[in-house]
Protein backbone atom coordinates (compact mmCIF):
# COMPACT_ATOMS: atom_id res chain seq x y z
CA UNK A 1 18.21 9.86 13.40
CA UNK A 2 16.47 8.80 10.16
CA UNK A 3 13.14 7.68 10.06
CA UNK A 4 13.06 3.36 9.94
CA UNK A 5 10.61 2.03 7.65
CA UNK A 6 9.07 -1.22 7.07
CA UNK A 7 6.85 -1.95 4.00
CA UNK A 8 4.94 -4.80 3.20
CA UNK A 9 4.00 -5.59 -0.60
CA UNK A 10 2.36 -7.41 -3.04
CA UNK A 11 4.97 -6.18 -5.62
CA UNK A 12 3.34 -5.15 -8.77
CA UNK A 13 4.23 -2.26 -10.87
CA UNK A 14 2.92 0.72 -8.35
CA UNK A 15 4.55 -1.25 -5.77
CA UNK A 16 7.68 -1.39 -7.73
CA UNK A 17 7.84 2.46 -8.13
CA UNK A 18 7.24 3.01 -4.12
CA UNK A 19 10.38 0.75 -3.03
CA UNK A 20 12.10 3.08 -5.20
CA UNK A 21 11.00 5.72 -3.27
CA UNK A 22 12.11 4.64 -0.09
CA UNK A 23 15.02 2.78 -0.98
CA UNK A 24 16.51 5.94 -2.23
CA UNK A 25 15.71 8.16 -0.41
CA UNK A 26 18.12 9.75 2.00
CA UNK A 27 15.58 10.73 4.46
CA UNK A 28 14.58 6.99 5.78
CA UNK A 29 16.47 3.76 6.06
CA UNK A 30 14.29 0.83 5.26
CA UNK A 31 14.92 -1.88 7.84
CA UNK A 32 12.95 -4.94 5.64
CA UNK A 33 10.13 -5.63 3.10
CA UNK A 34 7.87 -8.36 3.90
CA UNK A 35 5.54 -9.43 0.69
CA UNK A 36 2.28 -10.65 -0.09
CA UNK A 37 -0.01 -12.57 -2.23
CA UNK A 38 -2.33 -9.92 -3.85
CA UNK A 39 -1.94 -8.45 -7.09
CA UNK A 40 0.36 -11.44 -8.09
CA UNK A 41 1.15 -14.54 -6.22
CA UNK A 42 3.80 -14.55 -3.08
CA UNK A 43 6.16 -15.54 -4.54
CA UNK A 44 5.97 -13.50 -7.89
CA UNK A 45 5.53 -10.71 -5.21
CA UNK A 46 8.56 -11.74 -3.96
CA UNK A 47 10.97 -12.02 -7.13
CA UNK A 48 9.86 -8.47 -7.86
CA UNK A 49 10.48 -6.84 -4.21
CA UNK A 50 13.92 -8.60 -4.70
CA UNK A 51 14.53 -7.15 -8.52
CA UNK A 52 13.67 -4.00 -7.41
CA UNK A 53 15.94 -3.79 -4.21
CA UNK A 54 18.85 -4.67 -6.43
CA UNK A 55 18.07 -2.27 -9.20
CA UNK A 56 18.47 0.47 -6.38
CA UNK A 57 21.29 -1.04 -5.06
CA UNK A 58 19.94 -2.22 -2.07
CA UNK A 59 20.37 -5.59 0.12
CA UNK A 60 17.62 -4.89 2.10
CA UNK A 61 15.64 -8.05 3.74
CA UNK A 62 13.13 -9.56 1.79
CA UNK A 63 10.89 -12.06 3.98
CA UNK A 64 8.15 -13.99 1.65
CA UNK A 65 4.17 -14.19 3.26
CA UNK A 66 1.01 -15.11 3.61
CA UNK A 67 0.08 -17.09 -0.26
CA UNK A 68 -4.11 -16.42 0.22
CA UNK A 69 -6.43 -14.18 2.74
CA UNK A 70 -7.01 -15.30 5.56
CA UNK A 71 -10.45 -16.60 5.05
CA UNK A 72 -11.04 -16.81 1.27
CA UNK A 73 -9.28 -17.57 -2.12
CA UNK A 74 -6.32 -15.42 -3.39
CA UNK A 75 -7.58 -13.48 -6.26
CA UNK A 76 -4.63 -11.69 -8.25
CA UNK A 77 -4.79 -8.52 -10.44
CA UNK A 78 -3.40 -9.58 -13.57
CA UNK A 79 -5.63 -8.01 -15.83
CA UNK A 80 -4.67 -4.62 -14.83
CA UNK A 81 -0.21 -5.48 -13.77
CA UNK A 82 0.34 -8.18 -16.57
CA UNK A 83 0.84 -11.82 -15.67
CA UNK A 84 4.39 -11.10 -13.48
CA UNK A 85 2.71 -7.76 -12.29
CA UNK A 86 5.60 -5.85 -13.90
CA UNK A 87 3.90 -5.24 -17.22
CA UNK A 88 5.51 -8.58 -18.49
CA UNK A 89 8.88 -7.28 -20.17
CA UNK A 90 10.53 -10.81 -19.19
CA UNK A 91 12.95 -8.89 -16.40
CA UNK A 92 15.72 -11.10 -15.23
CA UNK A 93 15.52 -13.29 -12.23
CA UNK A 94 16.63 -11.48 -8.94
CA UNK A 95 20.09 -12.51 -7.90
CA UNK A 96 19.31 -12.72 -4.07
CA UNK A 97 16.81 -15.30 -2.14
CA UNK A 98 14.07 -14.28 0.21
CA UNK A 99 14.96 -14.80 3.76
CA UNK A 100 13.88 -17.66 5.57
CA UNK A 101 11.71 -16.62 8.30
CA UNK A 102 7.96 -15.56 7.22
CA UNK A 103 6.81 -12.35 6.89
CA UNK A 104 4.64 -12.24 9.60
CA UNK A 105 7.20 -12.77 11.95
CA UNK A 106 9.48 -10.72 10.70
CA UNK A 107 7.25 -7.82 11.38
CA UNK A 108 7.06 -9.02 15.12
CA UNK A 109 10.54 -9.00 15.37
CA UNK A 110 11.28 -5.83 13.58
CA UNK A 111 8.90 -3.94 15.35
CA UNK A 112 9.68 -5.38 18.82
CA UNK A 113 13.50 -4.26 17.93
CA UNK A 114 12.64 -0.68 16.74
CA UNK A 115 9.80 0.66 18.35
CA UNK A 116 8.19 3.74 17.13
CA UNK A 117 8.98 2.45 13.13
CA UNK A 118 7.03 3.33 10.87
CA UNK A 119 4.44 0.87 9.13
CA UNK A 120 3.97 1.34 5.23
CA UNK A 121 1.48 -0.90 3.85
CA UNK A 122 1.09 -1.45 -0.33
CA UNK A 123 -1.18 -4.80 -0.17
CA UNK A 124 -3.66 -6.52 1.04
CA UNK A 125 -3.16 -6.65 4.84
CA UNK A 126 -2.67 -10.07 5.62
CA UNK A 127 1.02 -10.53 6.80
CA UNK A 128 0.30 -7.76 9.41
CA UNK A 129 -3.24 -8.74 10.49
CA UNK A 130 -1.17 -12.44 10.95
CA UNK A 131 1.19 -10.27 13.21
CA UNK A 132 -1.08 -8.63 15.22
CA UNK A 133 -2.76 -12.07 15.66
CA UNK A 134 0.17 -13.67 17.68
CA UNK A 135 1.20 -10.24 18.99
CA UNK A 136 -1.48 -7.92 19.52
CA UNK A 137 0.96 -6.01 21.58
CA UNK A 138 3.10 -4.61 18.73
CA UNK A 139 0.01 -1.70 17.61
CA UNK A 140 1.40 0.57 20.27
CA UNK A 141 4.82 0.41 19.02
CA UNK A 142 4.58 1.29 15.68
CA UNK A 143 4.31 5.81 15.25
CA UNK A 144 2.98 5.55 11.84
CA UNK A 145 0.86 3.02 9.83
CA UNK A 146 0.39 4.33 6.40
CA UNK A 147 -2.02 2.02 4.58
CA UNK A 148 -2.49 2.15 0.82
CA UNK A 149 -5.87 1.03 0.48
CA UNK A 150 -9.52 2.19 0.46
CA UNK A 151 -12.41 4.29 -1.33
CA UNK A 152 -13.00 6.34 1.20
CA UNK A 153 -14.85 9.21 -0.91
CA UNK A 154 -16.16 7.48 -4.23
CA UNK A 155 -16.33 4.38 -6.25
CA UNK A 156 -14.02 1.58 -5.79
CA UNK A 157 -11.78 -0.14 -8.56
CA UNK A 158 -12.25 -3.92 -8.57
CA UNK A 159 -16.36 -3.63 -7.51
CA UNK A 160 -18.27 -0.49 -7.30
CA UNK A 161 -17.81 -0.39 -3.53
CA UNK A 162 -14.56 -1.60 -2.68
CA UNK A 163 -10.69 -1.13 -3.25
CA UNK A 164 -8.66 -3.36 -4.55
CA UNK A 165 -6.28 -4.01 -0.95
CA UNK A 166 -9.58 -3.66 1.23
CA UNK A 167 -11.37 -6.29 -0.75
CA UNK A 168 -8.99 -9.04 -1.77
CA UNK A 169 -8.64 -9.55 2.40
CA UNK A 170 -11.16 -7.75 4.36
CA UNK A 171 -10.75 -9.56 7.07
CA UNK A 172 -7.35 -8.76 7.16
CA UNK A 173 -8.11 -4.93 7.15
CA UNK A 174 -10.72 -5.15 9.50
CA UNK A 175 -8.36 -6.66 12.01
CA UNK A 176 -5.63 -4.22 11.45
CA UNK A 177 -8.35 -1.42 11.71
CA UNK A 178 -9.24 -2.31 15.02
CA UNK A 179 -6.08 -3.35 16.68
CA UNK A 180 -4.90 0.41 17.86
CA UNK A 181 -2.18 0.67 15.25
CA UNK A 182 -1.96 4.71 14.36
CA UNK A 183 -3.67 4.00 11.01
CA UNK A 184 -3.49 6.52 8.03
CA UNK A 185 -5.67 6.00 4.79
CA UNK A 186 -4.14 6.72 1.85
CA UNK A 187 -7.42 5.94 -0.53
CA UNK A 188 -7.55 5.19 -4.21
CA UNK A 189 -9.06 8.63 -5.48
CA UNK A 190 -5.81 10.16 -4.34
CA UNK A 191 -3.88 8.89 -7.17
CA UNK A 192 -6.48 9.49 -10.14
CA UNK A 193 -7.03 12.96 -11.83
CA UNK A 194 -4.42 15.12 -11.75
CA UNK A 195 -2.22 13.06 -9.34
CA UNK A 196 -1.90 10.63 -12.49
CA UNK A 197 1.36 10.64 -14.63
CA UNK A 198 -0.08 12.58 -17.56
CA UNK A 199 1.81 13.02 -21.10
CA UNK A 200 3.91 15.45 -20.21
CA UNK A 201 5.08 13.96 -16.67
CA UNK A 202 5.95 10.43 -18.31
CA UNK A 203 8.32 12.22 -20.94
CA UNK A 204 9.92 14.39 -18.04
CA UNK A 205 10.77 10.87 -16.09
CA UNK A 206 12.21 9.49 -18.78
CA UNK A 207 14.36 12.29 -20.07
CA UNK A 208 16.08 12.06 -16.62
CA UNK A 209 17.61 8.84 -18.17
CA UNK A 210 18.16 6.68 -14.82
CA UNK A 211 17.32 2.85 -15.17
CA UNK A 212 14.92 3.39 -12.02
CA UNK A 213 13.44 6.23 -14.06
CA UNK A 214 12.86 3.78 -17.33
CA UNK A 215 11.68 1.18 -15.15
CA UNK A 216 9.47 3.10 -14.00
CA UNK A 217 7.35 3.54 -16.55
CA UNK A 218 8.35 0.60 -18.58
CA UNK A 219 6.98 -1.53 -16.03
CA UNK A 220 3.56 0.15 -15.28
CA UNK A 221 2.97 -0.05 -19.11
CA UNK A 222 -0.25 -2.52 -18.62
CA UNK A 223 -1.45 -0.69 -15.89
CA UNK A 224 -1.53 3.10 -18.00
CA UNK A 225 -3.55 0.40 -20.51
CA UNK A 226 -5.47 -1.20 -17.68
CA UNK A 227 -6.32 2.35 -16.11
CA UNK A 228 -7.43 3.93 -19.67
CA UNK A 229 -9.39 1.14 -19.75
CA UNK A 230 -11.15 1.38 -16.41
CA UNK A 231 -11.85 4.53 -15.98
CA UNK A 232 -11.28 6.44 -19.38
CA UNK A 233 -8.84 8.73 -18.34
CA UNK A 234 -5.47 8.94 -19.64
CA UNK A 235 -1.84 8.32 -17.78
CA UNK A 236 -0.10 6.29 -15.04
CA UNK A 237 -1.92 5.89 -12.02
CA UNK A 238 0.02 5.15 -9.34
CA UNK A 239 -1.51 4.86 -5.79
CA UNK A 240 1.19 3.32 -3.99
CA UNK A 241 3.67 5.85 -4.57
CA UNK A 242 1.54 8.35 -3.78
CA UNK A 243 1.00 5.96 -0.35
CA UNK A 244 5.07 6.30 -0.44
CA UNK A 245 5.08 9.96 -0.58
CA UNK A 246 2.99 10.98 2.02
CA UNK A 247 4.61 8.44 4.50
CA UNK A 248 7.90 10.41 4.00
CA UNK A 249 6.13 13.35 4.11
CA UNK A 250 2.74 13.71 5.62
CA UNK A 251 2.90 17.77 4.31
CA UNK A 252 2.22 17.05 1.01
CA UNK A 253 -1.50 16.17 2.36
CA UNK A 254 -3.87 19.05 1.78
CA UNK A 255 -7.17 17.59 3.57
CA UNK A 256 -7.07 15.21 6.35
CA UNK A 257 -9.80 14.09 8.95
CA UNK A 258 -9.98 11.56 11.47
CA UNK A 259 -12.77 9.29 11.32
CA UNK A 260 -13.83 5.81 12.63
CA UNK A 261 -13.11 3.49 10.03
CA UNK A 262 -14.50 -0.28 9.81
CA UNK A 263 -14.05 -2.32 6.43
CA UNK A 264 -17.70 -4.86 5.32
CA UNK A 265 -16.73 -8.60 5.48
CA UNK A 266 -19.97 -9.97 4.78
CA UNK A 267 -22.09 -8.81 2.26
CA UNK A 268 -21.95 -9.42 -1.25
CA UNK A 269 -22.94 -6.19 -2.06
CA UNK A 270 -19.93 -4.37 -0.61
CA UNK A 271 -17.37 -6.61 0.40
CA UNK A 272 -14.32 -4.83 0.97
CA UNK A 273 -16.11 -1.23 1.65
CA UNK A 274 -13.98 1.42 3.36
CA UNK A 275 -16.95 2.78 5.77
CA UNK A 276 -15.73 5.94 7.12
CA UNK A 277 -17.70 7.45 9.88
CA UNK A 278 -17.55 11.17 8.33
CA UNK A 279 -20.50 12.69 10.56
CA UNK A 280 -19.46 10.77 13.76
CA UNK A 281 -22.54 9.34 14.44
CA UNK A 282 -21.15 5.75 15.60
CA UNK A 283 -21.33 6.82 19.07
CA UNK A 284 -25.37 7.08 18.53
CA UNK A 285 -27.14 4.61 20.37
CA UNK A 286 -28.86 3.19 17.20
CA UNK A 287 -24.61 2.66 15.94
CA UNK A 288 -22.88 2.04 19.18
CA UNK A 289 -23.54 -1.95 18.96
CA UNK A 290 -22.48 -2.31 15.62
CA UNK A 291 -19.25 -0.04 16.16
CA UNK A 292 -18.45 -1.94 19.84
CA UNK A 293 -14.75 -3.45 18.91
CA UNK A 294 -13.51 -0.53 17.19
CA UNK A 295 -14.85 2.36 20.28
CA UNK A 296 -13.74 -0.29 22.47
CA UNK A 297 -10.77 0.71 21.19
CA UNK A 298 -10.92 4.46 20.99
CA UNK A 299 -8.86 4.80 18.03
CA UNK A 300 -9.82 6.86 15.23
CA UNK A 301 -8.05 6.92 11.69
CA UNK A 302 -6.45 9.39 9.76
CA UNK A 303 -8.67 9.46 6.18
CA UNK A 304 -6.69 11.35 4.01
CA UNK A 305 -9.12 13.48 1.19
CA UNK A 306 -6.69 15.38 -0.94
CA UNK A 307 -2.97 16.12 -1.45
CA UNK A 308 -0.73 18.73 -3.66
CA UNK A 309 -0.08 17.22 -6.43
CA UNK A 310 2.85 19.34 -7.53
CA UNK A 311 4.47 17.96 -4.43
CA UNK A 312 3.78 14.39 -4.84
CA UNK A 313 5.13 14.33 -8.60
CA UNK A 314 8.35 16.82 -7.43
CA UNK A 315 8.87 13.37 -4.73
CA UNK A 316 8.47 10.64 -7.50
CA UNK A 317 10.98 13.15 -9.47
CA UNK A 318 13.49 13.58 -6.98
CA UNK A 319 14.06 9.41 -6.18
CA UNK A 320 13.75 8.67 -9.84
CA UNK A 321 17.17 11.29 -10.74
């Protein structure tokens, strides 16, 4: 029996590229994509989860969520996915409608109808901390909860601490970090260096002439600007397919631990930071009071460090033919 996956999205152009992954693959069957305000708004999200789905030929449900965080302002990533977060080549309008019922709910009621899913996360995390909210029940149901999001090992890319997911709704992540859900953190550095879409990978994807292959990089044509830009290295960086990749197979990780993991919600300093408890010292006196709701819990994370490459790129390859 295949694999059932359910991803939730704030469709930008990395986002785009993973539902292309795991709407065509053979190995999964995604049951629905909920979406979310983060790089874009919800319902720009939205329109784009929907064009993509129907550029693979999918009718896959799309349920539209949460339009903010849950505690502060929704604050988009234009400047790095273009105004429609699809690089802003004026695609057409989708020809399908979002479902009616809201995301959050959704993801109750697809996880209470196929326990042991799996969770893939490419957003901010506030349709599922909303779920676990009314359901707290559903984190021992899910197998696998892949989570883009994170700097676990170095600097972050919206403030020197934090990733972009972590930080637009840390309150969001901190919830979903300490409800028991089986998380695995896929963190920003594992889509920079040599996991990047260099010269020679961009001109391989498009000589395999699919429109999912053009798309591909058509629409993350900001974001190779955006991530010169940033960082000063050249190519596409693209963390949620990398996210994608591992959730369909873990074996293209390389380096794994499994760590406490709390996200900051407070200071101004580090809003948003990934703090992974590396040396496993939160059990320490001096740390167990800070650390109480997630040992309470007794559920460590799996922080993912480094992957093979060659594997990751052969993935994007093979769903992109």
């Amino acid at each position: 029996m295949k694999p059932l996956f359910l991803i939730d999205t704030d469709t930008a152009s990395d986002d785009a590229v993973a539902l292309i992954m795991a709407l065509r693959s053979p190995q999964v069957r995604v049951l629905a994509i909920t979406t979310v305000a983060g790089n874009v708004a919800v319902q720009q999200s939205t329109r784009n989860a929907l064009y993509t789905a129907e550029l693979c030929g999918a009718d896959v449900p799309v349920f539209m969520g949460a339009e903010k965080p849950l505690h502060r302002a929704h604050e988009s990533a234009h400047w790095f996915h273009g105004r429609d977060g699809l690089g802003d080549h004026s695609y057409p309008p989708p020809k399908r409608a979002p479902e009616k019922q809201h995301a959050a709910e959704a993801i109750i009621a697809t996880i209470e109808s196929n326990p042991g899913l799996v969770l893939v996360t490419l957003g901010p995390l506030t349709n599922v901390a909303r779920a676990l909210q009314r359901k707290p029940e559903i984190a021992c149901k899910v197998s696998r909860c892949v989570v883009m999001g994170g700097a676990p090992c170095c600097e972050g890319n919206v403030t020197p601490a934090a990733e972009y997911n972590i930080w637009c709704d840390p309150q969001a992540a901190r919830i979903v970090l300490r409800s028991g859900l089986p998380v695995e953190l896929v963190g920003w550095h594992l889509c920079r260096g040599e996991a990047a879409l260099n010269a020679d990978d961009i001109k391989y994807v498009l000589s395999l002439g699919t429109p999912q292959a053009r798309f591909a990089i058509e629409c993350n044509s900001r974001a190779q600007e955006a991530y010169f830009e940033q960082t000063g290295q050249q190519g596409i960086s693209l963390p949620d397919p990398v996210a994608m990749s591992i959730a369909l197979d873990a074996r293209i990780v390389t380096q794994q631990t499994e760590n406490y993991v709390d996200v900051e919600t407070t200071s101004e300093l580090t809003l948003g930071m990934t703090v992974v408890d590396r040396l496993n010292v939160v059990g320490n006196d001096r740390n167990r009071a800070i650390w109480a709701a997630i040992l309470d819990k007794g559920k460590k994370s799996k922080v993912y460090w480094t992957i093979d490459n060659r594997q990751w790129k052969q993935s994007l390859y093979s769903a992109l033919r």
